[in-house]
Protein backbone atom coordinates (compact mmCIF):
# COMPACT_ATOMS: atom_id res chain seq x y z
CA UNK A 1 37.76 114.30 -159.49
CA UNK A 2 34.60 114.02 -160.86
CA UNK A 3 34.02 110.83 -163.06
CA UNK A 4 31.31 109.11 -165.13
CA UNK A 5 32.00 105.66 -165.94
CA UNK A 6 30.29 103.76 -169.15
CA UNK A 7 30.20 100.42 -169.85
CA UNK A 8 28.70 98.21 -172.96
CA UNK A 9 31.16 96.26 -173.71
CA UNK A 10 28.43 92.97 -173.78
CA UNK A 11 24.50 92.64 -173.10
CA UNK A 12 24.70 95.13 -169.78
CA UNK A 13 24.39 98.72 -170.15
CA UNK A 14 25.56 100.72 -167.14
CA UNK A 15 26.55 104.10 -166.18
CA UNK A 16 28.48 105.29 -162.64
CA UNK A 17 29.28 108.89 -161.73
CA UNK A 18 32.31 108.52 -159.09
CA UNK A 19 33.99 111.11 -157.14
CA UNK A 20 37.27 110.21 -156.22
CA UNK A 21 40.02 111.49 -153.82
CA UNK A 22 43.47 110.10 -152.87
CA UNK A 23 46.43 108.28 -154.62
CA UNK A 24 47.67 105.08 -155.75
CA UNK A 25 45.33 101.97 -154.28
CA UNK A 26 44.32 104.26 -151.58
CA UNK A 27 42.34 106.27 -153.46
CA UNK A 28 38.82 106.09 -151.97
CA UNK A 29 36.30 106.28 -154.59
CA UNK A 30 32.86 107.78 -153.55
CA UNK A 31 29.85 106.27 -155.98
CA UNK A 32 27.33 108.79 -156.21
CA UNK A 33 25.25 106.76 -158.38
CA UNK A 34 25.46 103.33 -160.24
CA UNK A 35 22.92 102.09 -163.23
CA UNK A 36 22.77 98.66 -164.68
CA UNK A 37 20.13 98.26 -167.55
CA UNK A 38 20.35 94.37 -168.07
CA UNK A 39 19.11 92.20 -171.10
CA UNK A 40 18.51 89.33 -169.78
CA UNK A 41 14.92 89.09 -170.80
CA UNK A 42 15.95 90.16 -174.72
CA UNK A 43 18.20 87.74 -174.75
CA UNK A 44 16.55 84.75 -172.59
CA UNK A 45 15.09 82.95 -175.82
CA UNK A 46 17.98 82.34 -177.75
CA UNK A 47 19.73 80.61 -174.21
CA UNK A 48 22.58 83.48 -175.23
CA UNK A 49 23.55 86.53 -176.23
CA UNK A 50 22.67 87.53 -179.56
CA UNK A 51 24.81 90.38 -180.67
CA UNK A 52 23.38 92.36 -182.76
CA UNK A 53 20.07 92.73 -180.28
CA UNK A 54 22.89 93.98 -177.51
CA UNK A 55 24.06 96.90 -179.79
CA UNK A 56 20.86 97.76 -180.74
CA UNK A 57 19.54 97.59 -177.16
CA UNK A 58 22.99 99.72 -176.43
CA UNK A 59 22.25 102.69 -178.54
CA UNK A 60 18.65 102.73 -177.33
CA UNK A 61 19.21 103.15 -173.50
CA UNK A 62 22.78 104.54 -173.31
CA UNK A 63 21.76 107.89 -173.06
CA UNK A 64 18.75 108.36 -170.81
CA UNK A 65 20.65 105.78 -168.74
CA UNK A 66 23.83 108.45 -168.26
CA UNK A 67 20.98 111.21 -167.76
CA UNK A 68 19.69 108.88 -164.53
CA UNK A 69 22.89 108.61 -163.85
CA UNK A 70 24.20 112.63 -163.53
CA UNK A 71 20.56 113.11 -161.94
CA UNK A 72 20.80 110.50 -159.43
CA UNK A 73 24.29 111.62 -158.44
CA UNK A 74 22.66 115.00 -158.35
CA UNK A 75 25.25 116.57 -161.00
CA UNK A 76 25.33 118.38 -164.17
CA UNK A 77 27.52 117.32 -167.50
CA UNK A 78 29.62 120.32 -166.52
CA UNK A 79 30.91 119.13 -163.44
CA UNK A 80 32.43 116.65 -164.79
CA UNK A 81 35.83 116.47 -164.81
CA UNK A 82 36.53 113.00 -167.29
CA UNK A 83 34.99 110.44 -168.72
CA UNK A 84 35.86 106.55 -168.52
CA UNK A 85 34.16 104.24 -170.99
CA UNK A 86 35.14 100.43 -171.94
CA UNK A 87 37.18 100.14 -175.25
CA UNK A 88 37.94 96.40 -175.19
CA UNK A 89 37.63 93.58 -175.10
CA UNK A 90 34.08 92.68 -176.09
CA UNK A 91 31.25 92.15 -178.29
CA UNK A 92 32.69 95.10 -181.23
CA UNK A 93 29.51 96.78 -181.96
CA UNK A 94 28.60 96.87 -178.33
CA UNK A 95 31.81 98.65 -177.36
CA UNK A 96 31.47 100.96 -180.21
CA UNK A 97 28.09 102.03 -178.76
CA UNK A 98 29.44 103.41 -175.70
CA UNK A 99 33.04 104.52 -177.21
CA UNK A 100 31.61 106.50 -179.78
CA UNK A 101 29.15 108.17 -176.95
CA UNK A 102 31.91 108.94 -174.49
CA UNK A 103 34.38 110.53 -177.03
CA UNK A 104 31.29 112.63 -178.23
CA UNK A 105 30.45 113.67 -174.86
CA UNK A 106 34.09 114.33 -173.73
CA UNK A 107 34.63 116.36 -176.92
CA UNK A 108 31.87 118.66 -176.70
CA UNK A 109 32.66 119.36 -172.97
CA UNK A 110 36.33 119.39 -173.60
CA UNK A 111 37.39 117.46 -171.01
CA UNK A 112 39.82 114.28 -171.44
CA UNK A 113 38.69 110.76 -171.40
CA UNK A 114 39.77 107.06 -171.16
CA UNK A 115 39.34 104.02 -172.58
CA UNK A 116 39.58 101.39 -170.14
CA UNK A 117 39.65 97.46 -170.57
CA UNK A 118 37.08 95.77 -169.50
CA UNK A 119 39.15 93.04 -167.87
CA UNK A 120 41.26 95.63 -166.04
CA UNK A 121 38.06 96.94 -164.24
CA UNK A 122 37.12 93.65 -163.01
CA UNK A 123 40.55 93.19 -161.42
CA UNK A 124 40.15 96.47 -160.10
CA UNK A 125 36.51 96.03 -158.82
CA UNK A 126 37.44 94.71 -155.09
CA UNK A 127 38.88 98.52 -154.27
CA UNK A 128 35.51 100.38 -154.51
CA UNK A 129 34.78 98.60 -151.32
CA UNK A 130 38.42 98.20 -149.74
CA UNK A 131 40.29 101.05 -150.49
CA UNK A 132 44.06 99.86 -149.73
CA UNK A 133 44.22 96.12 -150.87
CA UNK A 134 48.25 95.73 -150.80
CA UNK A 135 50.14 94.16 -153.72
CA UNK A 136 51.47 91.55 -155.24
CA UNK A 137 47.73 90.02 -156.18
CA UNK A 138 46.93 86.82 -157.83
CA UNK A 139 43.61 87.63 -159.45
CA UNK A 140 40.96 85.42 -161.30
CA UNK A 141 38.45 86.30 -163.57
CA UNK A 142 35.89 84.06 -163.88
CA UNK A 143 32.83 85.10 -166.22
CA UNK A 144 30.49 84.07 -168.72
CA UNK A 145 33.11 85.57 -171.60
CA UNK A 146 36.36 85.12 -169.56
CA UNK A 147 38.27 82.77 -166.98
CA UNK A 148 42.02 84.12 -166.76
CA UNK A 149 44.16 84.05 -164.15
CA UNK A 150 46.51 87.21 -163.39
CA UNK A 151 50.26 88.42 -160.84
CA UNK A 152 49.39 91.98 -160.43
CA UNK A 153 52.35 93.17 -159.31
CA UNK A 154 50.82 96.78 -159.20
CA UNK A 155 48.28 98.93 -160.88
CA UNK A 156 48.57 98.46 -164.10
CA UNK A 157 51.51 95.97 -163.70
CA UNK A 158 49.53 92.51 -165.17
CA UNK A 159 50.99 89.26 -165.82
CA UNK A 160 48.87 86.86 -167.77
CA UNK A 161 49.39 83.38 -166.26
CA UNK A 162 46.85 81.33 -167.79
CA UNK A 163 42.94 81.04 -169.02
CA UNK A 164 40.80 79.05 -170.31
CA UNK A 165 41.24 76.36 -173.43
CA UNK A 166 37.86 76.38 -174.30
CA UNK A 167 34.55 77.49 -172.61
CA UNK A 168 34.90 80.28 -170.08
CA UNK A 169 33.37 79.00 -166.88
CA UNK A 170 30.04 81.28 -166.83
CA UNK A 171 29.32 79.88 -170.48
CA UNK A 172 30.15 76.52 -169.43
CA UNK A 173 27.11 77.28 -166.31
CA UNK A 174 25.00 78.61 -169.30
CA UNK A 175 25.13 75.66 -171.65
CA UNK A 176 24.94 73.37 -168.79
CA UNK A 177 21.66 74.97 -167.72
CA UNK A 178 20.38 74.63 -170.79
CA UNK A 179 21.09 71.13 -171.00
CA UNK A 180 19.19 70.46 -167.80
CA UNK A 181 16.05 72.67 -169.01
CA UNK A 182 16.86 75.44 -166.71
CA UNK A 183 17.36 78.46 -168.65
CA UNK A 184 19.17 81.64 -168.84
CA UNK A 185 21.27 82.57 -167.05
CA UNK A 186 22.86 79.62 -166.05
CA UNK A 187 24.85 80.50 -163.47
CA UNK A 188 22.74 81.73 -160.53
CA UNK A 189 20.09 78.56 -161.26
CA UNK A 190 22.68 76.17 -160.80
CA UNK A 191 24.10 78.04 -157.70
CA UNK A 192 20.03 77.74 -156.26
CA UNK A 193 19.52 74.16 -156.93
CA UNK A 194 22.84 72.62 -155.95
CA UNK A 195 21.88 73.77 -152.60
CA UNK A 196 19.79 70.98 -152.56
CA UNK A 197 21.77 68.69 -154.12
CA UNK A 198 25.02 66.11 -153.19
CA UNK A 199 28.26 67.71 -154.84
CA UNK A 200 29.48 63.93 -154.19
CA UNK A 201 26.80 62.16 -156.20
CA UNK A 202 27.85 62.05 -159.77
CA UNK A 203 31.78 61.47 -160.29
CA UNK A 204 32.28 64.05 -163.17
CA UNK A 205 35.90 63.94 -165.09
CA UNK A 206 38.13 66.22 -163.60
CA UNK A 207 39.91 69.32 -165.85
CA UNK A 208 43.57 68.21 -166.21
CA UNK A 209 45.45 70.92 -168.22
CA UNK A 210 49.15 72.31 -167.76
CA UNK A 211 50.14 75.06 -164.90
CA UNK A 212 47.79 77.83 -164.88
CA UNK A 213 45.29 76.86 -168.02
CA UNK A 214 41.60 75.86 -167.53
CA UNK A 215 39.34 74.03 -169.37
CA UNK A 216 35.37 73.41 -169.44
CA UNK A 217 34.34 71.96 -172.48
CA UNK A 218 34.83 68.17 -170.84
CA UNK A 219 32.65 68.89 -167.91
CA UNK A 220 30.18 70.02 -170.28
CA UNK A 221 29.83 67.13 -172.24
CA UNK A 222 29.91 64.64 -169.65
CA UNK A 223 26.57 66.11 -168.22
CA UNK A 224 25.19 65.83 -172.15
CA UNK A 225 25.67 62.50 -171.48
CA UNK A 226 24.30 62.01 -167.83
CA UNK A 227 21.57 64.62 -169.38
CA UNK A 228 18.87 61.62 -170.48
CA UNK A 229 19.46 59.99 -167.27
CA UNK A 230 19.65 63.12 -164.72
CA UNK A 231 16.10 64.70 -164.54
CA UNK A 232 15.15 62.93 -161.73
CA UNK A 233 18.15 63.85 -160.24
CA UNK A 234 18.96 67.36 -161.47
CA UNK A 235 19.61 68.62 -158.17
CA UNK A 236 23.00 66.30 -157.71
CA UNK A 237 24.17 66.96 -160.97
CA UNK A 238 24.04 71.17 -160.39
CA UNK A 239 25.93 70.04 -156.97
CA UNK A 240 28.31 67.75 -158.86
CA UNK A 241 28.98 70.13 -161.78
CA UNK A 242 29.07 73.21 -159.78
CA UNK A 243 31.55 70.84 -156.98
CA UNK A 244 33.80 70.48 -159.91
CA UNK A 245 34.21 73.82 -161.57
CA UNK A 246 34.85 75.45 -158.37
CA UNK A 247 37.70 72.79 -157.52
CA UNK A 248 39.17 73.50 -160.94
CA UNK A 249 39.73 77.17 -160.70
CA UNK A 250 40.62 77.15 -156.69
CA UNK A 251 43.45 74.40 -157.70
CA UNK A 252 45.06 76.64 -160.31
CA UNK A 253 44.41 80.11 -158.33
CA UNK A 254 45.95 78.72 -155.52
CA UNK A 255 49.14 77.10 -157.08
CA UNK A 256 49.73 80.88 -158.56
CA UNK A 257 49.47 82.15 -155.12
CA UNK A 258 51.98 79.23 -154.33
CA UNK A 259 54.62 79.66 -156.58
CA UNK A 260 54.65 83.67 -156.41
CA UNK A 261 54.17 83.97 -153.23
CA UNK A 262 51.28 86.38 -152.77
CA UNK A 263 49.27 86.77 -149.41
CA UNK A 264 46.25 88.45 -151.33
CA UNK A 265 43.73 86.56 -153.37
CA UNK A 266 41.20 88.76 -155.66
CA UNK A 267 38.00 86.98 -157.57
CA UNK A 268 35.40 89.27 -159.55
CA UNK A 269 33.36 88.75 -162.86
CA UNK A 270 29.77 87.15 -162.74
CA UNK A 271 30.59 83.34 -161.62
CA UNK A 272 32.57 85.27 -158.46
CA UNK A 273 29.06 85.31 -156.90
CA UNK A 274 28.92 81.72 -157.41
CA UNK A 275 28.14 80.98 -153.16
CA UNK A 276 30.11 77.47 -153.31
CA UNK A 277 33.43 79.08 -155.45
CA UNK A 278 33.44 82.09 -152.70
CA UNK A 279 33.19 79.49 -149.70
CA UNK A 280 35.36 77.16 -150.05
CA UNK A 281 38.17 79.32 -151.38
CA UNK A 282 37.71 81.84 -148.25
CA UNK A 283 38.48 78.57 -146.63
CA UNK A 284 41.38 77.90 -148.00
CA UNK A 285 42.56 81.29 -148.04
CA UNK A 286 42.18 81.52 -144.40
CA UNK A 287 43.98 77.80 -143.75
CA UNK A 288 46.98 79.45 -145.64
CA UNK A 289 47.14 82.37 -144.40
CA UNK A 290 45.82 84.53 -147.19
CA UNK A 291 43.54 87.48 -147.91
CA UNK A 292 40.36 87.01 -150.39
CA UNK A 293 38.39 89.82 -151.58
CA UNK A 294 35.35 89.63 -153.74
CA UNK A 295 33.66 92.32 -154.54
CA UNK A 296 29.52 92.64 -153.35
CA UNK A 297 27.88 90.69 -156.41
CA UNK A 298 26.67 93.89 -158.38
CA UNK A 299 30.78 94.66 -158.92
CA UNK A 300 31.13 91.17 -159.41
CA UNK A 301 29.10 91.83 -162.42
CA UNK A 302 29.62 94.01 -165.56
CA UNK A 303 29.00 97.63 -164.14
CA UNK A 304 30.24 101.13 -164.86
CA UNK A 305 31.75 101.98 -161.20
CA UNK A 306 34.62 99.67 -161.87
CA UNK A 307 35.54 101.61 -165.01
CA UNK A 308 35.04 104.98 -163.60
CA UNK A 309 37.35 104.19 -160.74
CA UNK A 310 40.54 102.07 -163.29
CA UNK A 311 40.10 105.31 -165.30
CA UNK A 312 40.47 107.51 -162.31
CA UNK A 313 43.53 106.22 -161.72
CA UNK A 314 44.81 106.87 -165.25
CA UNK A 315 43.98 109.87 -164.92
CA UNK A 316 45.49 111.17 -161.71
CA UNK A 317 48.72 109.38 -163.31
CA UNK A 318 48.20 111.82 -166.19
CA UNK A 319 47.44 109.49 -168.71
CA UNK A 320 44.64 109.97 -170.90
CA UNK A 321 43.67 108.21 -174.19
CA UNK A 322 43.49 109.69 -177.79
CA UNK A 323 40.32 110.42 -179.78
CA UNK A 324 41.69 107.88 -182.48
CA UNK A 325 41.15 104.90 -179.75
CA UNK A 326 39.37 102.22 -181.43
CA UNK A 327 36.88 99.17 -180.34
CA UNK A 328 38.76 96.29 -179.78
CA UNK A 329 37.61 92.71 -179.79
CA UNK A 330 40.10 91.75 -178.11
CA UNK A 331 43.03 93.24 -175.93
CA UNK A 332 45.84 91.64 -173.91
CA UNK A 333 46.37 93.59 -170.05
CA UNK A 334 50.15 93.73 -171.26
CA UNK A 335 48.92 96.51 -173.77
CA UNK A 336 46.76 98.35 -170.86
CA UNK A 337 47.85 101.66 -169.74
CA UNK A 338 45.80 104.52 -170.25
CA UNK A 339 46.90 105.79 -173.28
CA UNK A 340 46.23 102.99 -175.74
């Protein structure tokens, strides 16, 4: 099967073309090309994502970015067999870009498509590279729009166990960054200049919320207040704050993996490339006995090859979505399932 994946469903643009072969979580997916048109720079005075600049930027570049894609995968639109394309949850007018594009396309070559959410890709992510990962999972997404962790008992089989209260944990890098004067994004900054620092050196409060919840908005405002203090010593704070987010979501990820017993660990979205996060809970992981996988950091990231490959397996279910599928802001996994 013949796929090309789209994704807008924030500031990234990105189109995939994946041929894929197999069944169930063996199916090995073979990515014959992979585009990611980024926005960083539109976006990089404002210290955030402005959203009407992303949907604009979205219908600009959407479709000479598919066109690189079909041509770097050296394939035509009629060889395609489907198309997979991000519905929700996201910025609306973003996702509406790319919907309204992949219907369009599907329609006029009469060939079925899906609308996939974006969350679902993410946890899905770590099998482009390691075809096979056995269930149960416990799987964390940890981004700058979500932190949520999630028992996947099985494709498609997603138990929401608890997210964030506040900030996700990539916006709580952001605004930190931007406290300290280091700009946008925030999260791979930090990650660079904590290397240097003491993750021991400033005692920042600890998150204490219930079970499986998260929060960030604390941490955040106790480095406002170290803020007028810290220049000289910006280094140590990154370490610090960085020291203390990562302890936050390996406490609750692990205490899932605890109490339902799982033996595989999965981490994707943007902060999963965060090098101290990855480290120490490989670490622990290991200690207990457990299996980690994080996927390389450009599926880590928003990308098209992770939507291709959820909607694949849709597909080859024989489930399909409707051409009345809307844009959602917001969608809960429980409501997942190809046809939406």
């Amino acid at each position: 099967m013949l796929l090309l994946g789209i994704e807008t469903s924030c500031d990234e643009t990105a189109a995939a073309v994946l041929n894929l072969s197999g069944l169930g979580n063996r199916m090995r997916p073979k990515i014959l090309s992979d585009l990611v048109a980024s926005q960083e720079e539109i976006h990089l005075p404002y210290g955030g994502i402005v959203p009407e600049l992303a949907s604009r930027r979205h219908i600009e570049i959407l479709q000479p970015l598919v066109e690189q894609a079909l041509s770097k995968a050296k394939v035509g639109l009629t060889d395609l067999n489907a198309i997979a394309v991000t519905h929700a949850p996201g910025l609306v007018g973003s996702l509406l870009v790319g919907l309204s594009f992949a219907k369009s396309l599907a329609l006029g070559l009469n060939i079925p498509f899906v609308g996939v959410s974006h969350l679902e890709g993410h946890l899905n992510a770590p099998f482009l590279e390691n075809p096979g990962i056995p269930y149960p999972q416990i799987g964390l997404i940890v981004s700058g729009g979500h932190t949520a962790l999630y028992f996947i008992k099985g494709f498609g089989d997603y138990r929401f166990l608890g997210g964030t209260r506040d900030d996700a944990a990539g916006e709580a890098f952001d605004k930190v960054a931007k406290l300290l004067g280091l700009g946008y994004p925030g999260g791979p900054v930090i990650d660079k200049i904590a290397r240097e620092g003491d993750p021991t050196a400033i005692k920042l409060p600890r998150p204490k919320m219930p079970k499986y919840d998260f929060s960030f908005s604390g941490l955040k405002t106790a480095v406002k207040n170290l803020s007028h203090d810290a220049q000289r010593m910006t280094h140590d704070v990154c370490a610090s704050f960085q020291e203390t987010v990562a302890d936050h979501l390996i406490e609750k990820t692990m205490l899932a993996a605890k109490n339902y017993r799982c033996r595989v660990v999965v981490i994707t979205g943007g902060v999963a490339c965060n090098s101290r996060l990855k480290a120490k809970l490989g670490e622990i992981c290991r200690q207990t006995g457990r299996r980690l996988f994080v996927p390389s950091p450009r599926y880590c990231t928003d990308n098209a090859a992770m939507i291709a490959y959820t909607g694949g397996r849709y597909l080859l279910k024989g489930q399909s979505s409707p051409w009345s599928l809307n844009a959602l802001a917001n969608l809960d996994l429980n409501q997942v399932g190809g046809v939406v």
